[in-house]
Protein backbone atom coordinates (compact mmCIF):
# COMPACT_ATOMS: atom_id res chain seq x y z
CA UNK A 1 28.39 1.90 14.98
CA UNK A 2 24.56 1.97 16.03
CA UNK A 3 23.35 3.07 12.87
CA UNK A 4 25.67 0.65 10.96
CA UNK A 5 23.97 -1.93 13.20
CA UNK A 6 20.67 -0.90 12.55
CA UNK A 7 21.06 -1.03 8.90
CA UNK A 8 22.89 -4.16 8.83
CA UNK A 9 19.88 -5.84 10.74
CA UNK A 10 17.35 -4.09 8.73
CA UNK A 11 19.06 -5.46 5.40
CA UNK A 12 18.74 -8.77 7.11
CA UNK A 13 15.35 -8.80 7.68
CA UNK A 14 13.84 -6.89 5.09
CA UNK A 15 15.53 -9.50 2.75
CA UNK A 16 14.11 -12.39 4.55
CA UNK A 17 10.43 -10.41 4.46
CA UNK A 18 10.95 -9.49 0.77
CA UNK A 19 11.99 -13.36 -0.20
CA UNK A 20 8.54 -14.16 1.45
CA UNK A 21 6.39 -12.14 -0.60
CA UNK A 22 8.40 -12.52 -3.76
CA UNK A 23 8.66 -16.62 -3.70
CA UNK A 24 12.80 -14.91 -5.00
CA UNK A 25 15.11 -12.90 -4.85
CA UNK A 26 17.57 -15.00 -7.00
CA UNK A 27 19.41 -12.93 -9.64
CA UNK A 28 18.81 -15.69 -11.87
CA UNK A 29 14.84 -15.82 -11.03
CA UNK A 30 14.43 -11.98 -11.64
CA UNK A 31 10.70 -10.77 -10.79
CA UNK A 32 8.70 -7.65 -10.07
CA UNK A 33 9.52 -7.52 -6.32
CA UNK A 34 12.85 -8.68 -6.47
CA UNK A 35 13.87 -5.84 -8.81
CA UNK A 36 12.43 -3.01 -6.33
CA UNK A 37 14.01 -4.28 -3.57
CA UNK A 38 17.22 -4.60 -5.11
CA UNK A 39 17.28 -1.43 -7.64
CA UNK A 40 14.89 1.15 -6.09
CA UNK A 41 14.86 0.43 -2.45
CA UNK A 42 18.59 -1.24 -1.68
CA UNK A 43 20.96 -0.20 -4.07
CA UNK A 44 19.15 3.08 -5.01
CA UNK A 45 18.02 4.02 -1.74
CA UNK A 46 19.12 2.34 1.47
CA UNK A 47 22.93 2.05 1.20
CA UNK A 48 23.42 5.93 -0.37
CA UNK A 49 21.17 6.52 3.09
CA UNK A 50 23.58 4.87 5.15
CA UNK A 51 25.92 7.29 3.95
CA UNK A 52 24.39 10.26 4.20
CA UNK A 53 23.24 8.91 8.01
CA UNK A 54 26.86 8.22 8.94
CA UNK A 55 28.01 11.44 7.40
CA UNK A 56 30.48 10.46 4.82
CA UNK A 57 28.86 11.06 1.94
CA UNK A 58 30.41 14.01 1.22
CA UNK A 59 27.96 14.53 -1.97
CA UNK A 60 27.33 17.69 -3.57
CA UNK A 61 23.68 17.29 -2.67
CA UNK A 62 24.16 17.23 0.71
CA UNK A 63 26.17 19.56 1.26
CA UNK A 64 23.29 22.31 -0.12
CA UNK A 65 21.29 20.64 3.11
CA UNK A 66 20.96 22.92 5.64
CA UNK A 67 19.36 21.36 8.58
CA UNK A 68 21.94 18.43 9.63
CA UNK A 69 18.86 16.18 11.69
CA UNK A 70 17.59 15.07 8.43
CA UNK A 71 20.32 13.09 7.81
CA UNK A 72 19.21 10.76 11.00
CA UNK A 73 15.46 11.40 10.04
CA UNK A 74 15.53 10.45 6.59
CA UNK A 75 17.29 7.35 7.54
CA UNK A 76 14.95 6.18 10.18
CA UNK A 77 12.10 6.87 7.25
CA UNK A 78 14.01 4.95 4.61
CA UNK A 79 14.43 2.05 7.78
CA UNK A 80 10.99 2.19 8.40
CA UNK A 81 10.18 1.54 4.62
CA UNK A 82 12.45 -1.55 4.52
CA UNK A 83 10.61 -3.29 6.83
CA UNK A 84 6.89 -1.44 7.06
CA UNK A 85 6.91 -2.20 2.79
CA UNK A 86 7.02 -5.96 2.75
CA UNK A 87 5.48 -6.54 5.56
CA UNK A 88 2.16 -5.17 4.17
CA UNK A 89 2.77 -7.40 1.35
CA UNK A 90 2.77 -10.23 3.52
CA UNK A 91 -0.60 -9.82 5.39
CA UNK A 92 -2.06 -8.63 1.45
CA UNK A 93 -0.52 -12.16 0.00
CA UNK A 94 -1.70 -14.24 3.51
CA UNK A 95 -5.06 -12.40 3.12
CA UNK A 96 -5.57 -13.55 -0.86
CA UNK A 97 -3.84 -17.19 -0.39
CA UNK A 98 -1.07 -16.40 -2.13
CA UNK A 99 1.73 -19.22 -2.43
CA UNK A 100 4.39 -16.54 -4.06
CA UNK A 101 7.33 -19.71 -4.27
CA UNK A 102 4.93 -22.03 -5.85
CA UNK A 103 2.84 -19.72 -7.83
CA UNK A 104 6.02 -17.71 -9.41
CA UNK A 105 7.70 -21.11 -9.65
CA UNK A 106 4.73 -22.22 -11.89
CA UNK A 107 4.53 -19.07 -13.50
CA UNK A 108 8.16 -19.10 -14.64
CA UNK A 109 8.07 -22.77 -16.37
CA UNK A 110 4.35 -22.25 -17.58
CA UNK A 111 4.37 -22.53 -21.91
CA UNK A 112 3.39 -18.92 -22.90
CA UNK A 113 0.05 -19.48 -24.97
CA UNK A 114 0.48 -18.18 -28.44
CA UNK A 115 -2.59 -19.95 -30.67
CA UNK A 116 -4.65 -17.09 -31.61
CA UNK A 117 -5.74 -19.04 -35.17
CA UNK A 118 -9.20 -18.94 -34.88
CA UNK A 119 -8.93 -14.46 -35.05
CA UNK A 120 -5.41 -14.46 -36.40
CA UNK A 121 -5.84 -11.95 -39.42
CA UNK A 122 -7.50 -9.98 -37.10
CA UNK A 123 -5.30 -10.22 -34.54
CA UNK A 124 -2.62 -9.31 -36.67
CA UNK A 125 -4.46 -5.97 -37.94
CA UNK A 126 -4.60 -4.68 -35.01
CA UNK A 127 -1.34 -5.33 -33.80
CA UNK A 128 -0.12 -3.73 -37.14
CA UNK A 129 -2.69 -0.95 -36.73
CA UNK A 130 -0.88 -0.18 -33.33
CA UNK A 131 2.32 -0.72 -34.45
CA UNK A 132 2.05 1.78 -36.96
CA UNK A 133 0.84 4.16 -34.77
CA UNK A 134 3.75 3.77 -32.61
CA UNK A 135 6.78 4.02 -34.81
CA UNK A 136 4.61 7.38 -36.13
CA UNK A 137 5.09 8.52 -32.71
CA UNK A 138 8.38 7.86 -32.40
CA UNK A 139 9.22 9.93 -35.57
CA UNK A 140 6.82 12.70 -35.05
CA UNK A 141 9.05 12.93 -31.27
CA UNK A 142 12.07 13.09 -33.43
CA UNK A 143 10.46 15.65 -35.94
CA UNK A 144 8.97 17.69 -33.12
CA UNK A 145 12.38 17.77 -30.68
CA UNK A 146 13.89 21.05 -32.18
CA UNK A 147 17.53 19.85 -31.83
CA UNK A 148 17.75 16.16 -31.49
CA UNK A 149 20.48 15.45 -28.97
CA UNK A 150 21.92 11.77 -29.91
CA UNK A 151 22.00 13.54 -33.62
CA UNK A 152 23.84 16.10 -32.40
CA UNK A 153 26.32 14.03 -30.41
CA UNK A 154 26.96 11.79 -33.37
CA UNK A 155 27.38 14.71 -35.41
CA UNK A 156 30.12 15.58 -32.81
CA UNK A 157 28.06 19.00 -31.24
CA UNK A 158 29.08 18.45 -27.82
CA UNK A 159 28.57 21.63 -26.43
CA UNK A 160 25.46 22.84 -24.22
CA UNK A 161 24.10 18.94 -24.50
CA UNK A 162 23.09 19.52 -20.53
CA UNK A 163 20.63 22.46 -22.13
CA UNK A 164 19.41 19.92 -25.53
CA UNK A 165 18.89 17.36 -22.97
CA UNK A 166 16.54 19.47 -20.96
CA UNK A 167 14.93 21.00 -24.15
CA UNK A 168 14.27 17.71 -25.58
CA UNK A 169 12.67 16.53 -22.45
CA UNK A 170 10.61 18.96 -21.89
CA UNK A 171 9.81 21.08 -24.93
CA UNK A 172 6.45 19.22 -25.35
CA UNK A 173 3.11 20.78 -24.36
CA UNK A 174 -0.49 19.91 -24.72
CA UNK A 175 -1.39 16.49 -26.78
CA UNK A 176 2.11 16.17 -28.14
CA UNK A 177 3.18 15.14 -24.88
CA UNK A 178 0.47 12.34 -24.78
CA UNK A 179 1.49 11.34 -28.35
CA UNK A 180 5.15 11.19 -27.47
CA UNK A 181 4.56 9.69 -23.78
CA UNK A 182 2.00 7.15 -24.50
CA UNK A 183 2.47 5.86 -28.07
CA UNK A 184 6.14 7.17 -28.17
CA UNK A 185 7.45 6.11 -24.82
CA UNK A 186 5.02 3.84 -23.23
CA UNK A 187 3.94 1.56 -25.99
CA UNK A 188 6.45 1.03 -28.76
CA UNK A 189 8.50 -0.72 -26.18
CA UNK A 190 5.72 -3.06 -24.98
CA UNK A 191 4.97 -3.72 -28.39
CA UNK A 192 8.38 -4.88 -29.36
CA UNK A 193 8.33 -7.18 -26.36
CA UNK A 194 4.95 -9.10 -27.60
CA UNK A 195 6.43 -8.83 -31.45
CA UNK A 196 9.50 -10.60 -29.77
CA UNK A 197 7.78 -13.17 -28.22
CA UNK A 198 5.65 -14.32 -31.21
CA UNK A 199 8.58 -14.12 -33.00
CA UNK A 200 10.19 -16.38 -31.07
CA UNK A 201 7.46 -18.26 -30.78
CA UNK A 202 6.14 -18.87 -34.39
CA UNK A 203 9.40 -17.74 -36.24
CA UNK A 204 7.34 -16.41 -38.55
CA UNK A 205 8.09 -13.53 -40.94
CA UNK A 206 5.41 -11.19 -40.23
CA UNK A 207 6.61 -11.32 -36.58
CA UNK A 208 9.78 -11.03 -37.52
CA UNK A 209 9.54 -7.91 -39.41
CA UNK A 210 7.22 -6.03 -36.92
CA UNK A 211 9.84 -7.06 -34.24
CA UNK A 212 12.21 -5.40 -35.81
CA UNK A 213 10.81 -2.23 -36.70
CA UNK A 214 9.66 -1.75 -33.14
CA UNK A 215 12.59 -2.57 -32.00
CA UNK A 216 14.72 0.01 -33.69
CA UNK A 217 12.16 2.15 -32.64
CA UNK A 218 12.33 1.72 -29.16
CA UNK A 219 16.23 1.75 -28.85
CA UNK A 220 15.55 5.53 -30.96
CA UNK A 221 13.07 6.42 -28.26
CA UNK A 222 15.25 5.27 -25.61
CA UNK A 223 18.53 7.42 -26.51
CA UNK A 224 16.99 10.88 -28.86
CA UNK A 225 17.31 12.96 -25.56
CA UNK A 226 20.70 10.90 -23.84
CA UNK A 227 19.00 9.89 -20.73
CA UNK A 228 21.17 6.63 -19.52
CA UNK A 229 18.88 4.53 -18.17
CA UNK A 230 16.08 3.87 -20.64
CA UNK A 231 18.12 1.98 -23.07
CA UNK A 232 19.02 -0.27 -19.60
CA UNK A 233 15.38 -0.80 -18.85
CA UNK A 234 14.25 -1.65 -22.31
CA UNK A 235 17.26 -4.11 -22.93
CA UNK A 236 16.58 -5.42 -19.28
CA UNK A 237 12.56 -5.98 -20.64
CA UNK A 238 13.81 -8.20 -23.53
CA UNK A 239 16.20 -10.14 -21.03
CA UNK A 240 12.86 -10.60 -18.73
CA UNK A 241 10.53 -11.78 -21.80
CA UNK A 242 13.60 -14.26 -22.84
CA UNK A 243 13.78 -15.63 -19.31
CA UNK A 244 9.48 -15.88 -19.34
CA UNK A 245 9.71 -17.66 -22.49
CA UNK A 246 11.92 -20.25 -21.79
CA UNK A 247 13.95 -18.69 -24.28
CA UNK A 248 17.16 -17.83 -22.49
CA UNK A 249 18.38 -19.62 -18.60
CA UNK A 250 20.20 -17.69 -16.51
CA UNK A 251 22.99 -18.19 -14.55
CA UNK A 252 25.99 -16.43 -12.96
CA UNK A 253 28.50 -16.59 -15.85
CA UNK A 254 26.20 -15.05 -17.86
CA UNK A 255 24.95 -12.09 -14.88
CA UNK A 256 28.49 -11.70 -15.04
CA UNK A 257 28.42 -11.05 -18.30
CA UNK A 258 25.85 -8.84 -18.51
CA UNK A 259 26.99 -6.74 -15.82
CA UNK A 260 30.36 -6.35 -17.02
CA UNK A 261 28.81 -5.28 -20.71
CA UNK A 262 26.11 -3.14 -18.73
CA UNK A 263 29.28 -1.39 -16.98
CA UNK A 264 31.01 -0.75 -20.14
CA UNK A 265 28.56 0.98 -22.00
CA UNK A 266 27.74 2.64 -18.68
CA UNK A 267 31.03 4.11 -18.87
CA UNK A 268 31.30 5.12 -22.94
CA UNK A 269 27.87 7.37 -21.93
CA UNK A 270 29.44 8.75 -19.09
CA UNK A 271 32.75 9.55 -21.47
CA UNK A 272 30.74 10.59 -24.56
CA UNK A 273 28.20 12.71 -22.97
CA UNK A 274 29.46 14.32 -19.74
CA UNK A 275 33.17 14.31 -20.58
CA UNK A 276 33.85 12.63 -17.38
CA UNK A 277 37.13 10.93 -18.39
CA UNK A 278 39.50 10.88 -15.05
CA UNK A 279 39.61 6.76 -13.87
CA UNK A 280 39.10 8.39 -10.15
CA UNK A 281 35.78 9.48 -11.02
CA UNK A 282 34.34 6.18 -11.99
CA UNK A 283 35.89 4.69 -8.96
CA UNK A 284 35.03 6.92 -6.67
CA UNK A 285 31.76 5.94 -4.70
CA UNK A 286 30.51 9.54 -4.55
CA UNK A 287 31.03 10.64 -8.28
CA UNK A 288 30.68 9.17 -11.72
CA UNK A 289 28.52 5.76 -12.12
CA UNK A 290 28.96 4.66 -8.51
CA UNK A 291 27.55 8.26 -7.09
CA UNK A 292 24.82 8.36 -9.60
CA UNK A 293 23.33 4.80 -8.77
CA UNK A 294 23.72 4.79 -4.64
CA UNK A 295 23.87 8.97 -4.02
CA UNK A 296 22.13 10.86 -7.09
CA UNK A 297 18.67 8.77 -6.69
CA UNK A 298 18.29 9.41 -2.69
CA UNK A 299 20.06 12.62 -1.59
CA UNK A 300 16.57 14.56 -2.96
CA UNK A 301 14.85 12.75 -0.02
CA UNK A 302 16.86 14.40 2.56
CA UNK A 303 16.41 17.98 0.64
CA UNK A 304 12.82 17.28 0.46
CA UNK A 305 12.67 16.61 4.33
CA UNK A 306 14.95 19.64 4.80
CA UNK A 307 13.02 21.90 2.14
CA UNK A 308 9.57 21.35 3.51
CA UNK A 309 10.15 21.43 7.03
CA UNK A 310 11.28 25.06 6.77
CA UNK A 311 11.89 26.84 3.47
CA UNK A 312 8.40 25.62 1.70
CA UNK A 313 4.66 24.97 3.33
CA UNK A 314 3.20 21.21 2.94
CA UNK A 315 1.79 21.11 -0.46
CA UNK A 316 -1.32 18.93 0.87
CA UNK A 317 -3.70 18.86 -1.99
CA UNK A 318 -1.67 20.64 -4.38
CA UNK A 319 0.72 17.36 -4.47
CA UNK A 320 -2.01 14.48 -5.76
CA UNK A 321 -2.46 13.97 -9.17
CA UNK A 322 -3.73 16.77 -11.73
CA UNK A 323 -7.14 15.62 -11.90
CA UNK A 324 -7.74 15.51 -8.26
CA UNK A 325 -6.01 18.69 -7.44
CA UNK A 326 -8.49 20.85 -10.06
CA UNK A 327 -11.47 19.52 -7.89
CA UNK A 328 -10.33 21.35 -5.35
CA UNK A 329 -9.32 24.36 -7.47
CA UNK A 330 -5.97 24.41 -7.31
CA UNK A 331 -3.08 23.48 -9.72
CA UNK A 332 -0.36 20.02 -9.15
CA UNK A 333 2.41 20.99 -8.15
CA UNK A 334 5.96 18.22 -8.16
CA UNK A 335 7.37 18.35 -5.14
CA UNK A 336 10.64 17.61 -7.21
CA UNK A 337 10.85 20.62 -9.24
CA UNK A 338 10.15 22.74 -6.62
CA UNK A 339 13.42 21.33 -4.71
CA UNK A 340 15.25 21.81 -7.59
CA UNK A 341 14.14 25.23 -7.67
CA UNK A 342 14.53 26.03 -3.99
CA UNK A 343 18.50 24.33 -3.65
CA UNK A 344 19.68 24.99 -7.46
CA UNK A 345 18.05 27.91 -8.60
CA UNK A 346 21.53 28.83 -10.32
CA UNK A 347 21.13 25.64 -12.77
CA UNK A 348 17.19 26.75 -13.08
CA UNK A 349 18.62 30.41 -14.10
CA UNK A 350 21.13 28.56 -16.67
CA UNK A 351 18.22 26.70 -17.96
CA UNK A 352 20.00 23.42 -17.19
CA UNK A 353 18.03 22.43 -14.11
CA UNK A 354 14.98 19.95 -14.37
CA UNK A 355 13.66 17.86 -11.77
CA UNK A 356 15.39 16.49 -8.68
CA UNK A 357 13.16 13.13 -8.43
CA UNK A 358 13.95 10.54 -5.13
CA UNK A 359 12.34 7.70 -3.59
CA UNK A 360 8.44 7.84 -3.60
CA UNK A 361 8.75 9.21 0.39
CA UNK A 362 9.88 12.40 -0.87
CA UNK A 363 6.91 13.60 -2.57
CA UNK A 364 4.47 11.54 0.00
CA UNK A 365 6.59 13.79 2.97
CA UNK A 366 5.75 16.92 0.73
CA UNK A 367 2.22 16.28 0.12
CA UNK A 368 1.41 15.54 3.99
CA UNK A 369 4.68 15.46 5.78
CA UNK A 370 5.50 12.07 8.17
CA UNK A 371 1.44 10.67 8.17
CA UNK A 372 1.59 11.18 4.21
CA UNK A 373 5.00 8.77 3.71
CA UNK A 374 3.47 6.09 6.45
CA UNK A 375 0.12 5.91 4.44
CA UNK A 376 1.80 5.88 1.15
CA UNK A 377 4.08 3.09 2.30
CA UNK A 378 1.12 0.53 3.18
CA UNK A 379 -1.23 2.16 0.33
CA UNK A 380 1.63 1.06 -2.98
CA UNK A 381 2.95 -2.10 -1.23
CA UNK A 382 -0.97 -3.03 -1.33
CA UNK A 383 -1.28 -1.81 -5.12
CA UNK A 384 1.81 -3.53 -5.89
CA UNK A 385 1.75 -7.03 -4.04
CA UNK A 386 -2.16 -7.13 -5.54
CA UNK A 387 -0.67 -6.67 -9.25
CA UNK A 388 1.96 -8.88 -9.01
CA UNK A 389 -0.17 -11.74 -7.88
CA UNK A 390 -2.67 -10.81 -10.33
CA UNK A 391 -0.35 -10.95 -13.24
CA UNK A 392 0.64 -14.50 -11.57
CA UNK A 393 -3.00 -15.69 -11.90
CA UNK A 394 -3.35 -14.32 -15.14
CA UNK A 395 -3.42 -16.75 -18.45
CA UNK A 396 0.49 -16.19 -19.96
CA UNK A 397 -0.41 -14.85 -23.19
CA UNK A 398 2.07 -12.55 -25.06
CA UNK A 399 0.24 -9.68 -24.85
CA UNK A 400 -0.50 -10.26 -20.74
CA UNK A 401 3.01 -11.20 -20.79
CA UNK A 402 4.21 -7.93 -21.66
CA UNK A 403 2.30 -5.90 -19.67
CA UNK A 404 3.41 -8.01 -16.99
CA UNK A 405 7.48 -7.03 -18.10
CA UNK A 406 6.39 -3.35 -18.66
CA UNK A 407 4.86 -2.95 -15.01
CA UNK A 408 7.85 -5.23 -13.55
CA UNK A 409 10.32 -2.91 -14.86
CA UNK A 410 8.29 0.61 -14.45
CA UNK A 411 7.01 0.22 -11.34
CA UNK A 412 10.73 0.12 -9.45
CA UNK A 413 11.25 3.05 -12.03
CA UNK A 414 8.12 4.62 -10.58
CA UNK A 415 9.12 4.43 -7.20
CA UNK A 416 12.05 6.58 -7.30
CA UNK A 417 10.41 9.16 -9.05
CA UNK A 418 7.15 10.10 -6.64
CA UNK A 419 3.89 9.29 -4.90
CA UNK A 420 1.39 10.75 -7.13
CA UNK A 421 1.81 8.23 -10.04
CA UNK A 422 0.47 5.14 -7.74
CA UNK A 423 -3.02 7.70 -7.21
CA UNK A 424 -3.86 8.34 -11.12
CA UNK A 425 -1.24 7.20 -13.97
CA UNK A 426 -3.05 8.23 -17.50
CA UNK A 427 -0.14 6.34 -19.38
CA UNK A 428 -0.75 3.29 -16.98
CA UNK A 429 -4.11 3.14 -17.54
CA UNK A 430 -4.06 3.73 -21.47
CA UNK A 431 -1.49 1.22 -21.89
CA UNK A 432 -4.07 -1.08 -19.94
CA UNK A 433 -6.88 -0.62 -21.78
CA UNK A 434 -5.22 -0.76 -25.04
CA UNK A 435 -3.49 -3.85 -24.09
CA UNK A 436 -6.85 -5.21 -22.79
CA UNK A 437 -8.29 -4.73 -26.00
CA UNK A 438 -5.28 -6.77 -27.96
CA UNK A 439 -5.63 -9.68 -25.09
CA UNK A 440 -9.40 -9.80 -25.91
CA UNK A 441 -8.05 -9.96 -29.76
CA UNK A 442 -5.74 -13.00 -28.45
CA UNK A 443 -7.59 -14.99 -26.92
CA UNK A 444 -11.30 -14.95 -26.60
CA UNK A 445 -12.04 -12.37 -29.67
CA UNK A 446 -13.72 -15.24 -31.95
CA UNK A 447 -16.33 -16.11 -29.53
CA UNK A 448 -17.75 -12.26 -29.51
CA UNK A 449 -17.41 -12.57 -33.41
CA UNK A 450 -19.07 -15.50 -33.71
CA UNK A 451 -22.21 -14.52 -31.23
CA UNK A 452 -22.40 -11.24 -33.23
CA UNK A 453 -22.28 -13.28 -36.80
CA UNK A 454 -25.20 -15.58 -34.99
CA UNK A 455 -27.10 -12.44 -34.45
CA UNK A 456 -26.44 -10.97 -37.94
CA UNK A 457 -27.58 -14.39 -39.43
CA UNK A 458 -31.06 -14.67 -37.35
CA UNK A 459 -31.76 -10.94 -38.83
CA UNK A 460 -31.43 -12.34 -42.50
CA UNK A 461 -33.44 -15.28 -41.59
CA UNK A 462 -35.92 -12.83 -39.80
């Protein structure tokens, strides 16, 4: 009853902090913060750690836990979060003046700006350029995947799609992995989402077609290797640049809706491509759907507390990001992978064992045990409450626009994966600069042309 209390209370405020640094947490006003409290840190995190605290879980994950404190411990950490997290976004958003109601308020009714007439041919070039580039990506992914696994399960091959999966993930090495991760992955979808909104926009052809082509792209990219959740994320990014755009009002009949449609297709994946197909399964709150969303996503925290209090060493430097970790001469190591290997090794052996990712305090607790997940708490809220209001201030362009949608939906995807990606993201950072580059294009492009035609003119003269 005590820790039922304490979680009930800690719900209570951490929504109250988390409306404050927001300016929503309406369903129907979706934004970046509302969508990590809600998806990674509540429903992903916090009520599959009630669970586990209370000890009815009864999760196959768990039960490979050997040490039974770290069911209390894990929940005091993921307690600690709720609370610690938006509270450091509330002294970062006091400390910069931010209003979040009125500023997101203004944000969500602000006209996007879409006259870009003065560079358009330009403009469009280099969109096209890019475009290009990333539907090329997508098909040399395709080409380069050995044995495509959506093929294969539309050809009807369901056997060993647990081992294609895993091939198809990771059977990429050196720049093929940047090809397929950044212009693949990362940017086809972000592309689609500006396409969409100068579609919508303009409703003119060229945006029309380019839309299109991206788009089937990115629904390819989302599905070749049968992960579930992409496809959700990139139709949840349209939904977001809809709602920015003025395009599309939500309300509860249509949440409703969408939820109901989300659910259904949720279950057809789970029927075509695990063969779960008993109705207990999808009921039950430990297995199927349910047990993936509230269970799957946070039982790897309590293995990582469990695994590297006793079975592995901290892996201190070894845990921050690649290019760090070769300064100090040493090699990155996941802190996910290396629980997978340490509790599974049978599905490692089988070849059908990948990465057992959790909440961000996972990998933070194996990099530098309780000091590392306390740091890395204040440290992202900071990085995150300081890009949100950023993208706020920013002028609502399409191309700043969907940057804006990629980070909103990434970042809560981010945050149940690990630590290290908030240090050094290369794909981040690309997509940023890139981006960058296109918003220059947008907007301020034909004053740099025309100072640089000046110049060129004074030389003839000379």
């Amino acid at each position: 009853m005590l820790i039922f209390s304490i979680w009930l209370f800690t719900v209570v405020a951490s929504t109250y902090l988390f409306a404050k640094v927001s300016g929503s947490l309406s369903l129907v006003k979706p934004n970046m913060i509302s969508i990590i409290y809600y998806y990674s840190f509540l429903i992903s995190s916090y009520i599959g750690g009630l669970l586990i605290a209370l000890g009815i879980d009864d999760y196959y994950m768990i039960k490979r836990m050997d040490h039974e404190e770290y069911r209390i411990i894990g929940f005091v950490l993921l307690t600690i979060l709720m609370i610690l997290f938006p509270l450091t976004q509330l002294v970062v958003g006091r400390i910069l003046g931010f209003n979040a109601p009125l500023e997101f308020e203004r944000y969500l009714h602000e006209p996007v700006r879409t006259s870009v007439d003065k560079n358009r041919r330009i403009f469009r070039l280099a969109f096209g350029a890019l475009a290009a580039l990333s539907v090329l990506a997508v098909a040399f992914t395709l080409l380069k995947t050995n044995t495509v696994p959506i093929f294969e399960l539309l050809k009807g091959n369901t056997k060993e799609l647990a081992q294609m999966r895993i091939d198809a993930a990771r059977g990429f090495s050196g720049i093929s992995v940047y090809i397929r991760n950044i212009f693949g992955i990362a940017l086809t979808p972000v592309l689609s989402i500006i396409a969409f909104v100068y579609a919508t926009q303009s409703k003119a052809l060229y945006w029309k077609v380019v839309f299109f082509m991206l788009f089937v792209s990115s629904v390819l990219i989302s599905i070749y290797d049968l992960a579930k959740s992409p496809i959700f994320f990139y139709i949840i990014m349209l939904l977001l640049a809809a709602v920015y755009t003025g395009r599309l009002k939500l309300n509860w009949r249509r949440i409703s809706g969408y939820i109901i449609a989300g659910s259904v297709l949720l279950v057809i994946m789970y029927v075509s491509i695990q063969g779960v197909t008993e109705v207990k399964s999808f009921l039950s709150y430990n297995s199927g759907p349910i047990g993936r969303i509230i269970l799957a996503q946070i039982s790897p925290f309590f293995l990582h507390l469990d695994t590297f209090s006793h079975s592995i060493a901290l892996l201190e430097v070894k845990g921050l990001p690649s290019f760090i970790a070769k300064i100090f001469d040493v090699e990155q190591v996941r802190s996910a992978r290396m629980v997978m290997e340490n509790v599974f090794p049978e599905n490692i052996d089988k070849g059908t064992g990948g990465v057992l990712n959790t909440i961000f305090l996972g990998e933070a607790f194996a990099t530098f045990g309780y000091l590392g997940v306390i740091v890395a708490i204040i440290y992202i809220a900071i990085v995150i409450q300081v890009l949100y209001i950023v993208f706020l201030r920013l002028p609502k362009t399409p191309v700043v626009l969907a940057l804006f949608i990629y980070f909103t939906i990434n970042i809560p995807r981010t945050l149940v994966g690990g630590v290290s990606d908030f240090f050094f993201n290369p794909i981040w950072i690309m997509l940023t600069v890139v981006l960058g580059g296109l918003f220059v294009l947008e907007g301020y492009f034909h004053i740099i042309w025309r100072f640089v035609m000046n110049i060129r003119k004074k030389r003839v003269k000379a």
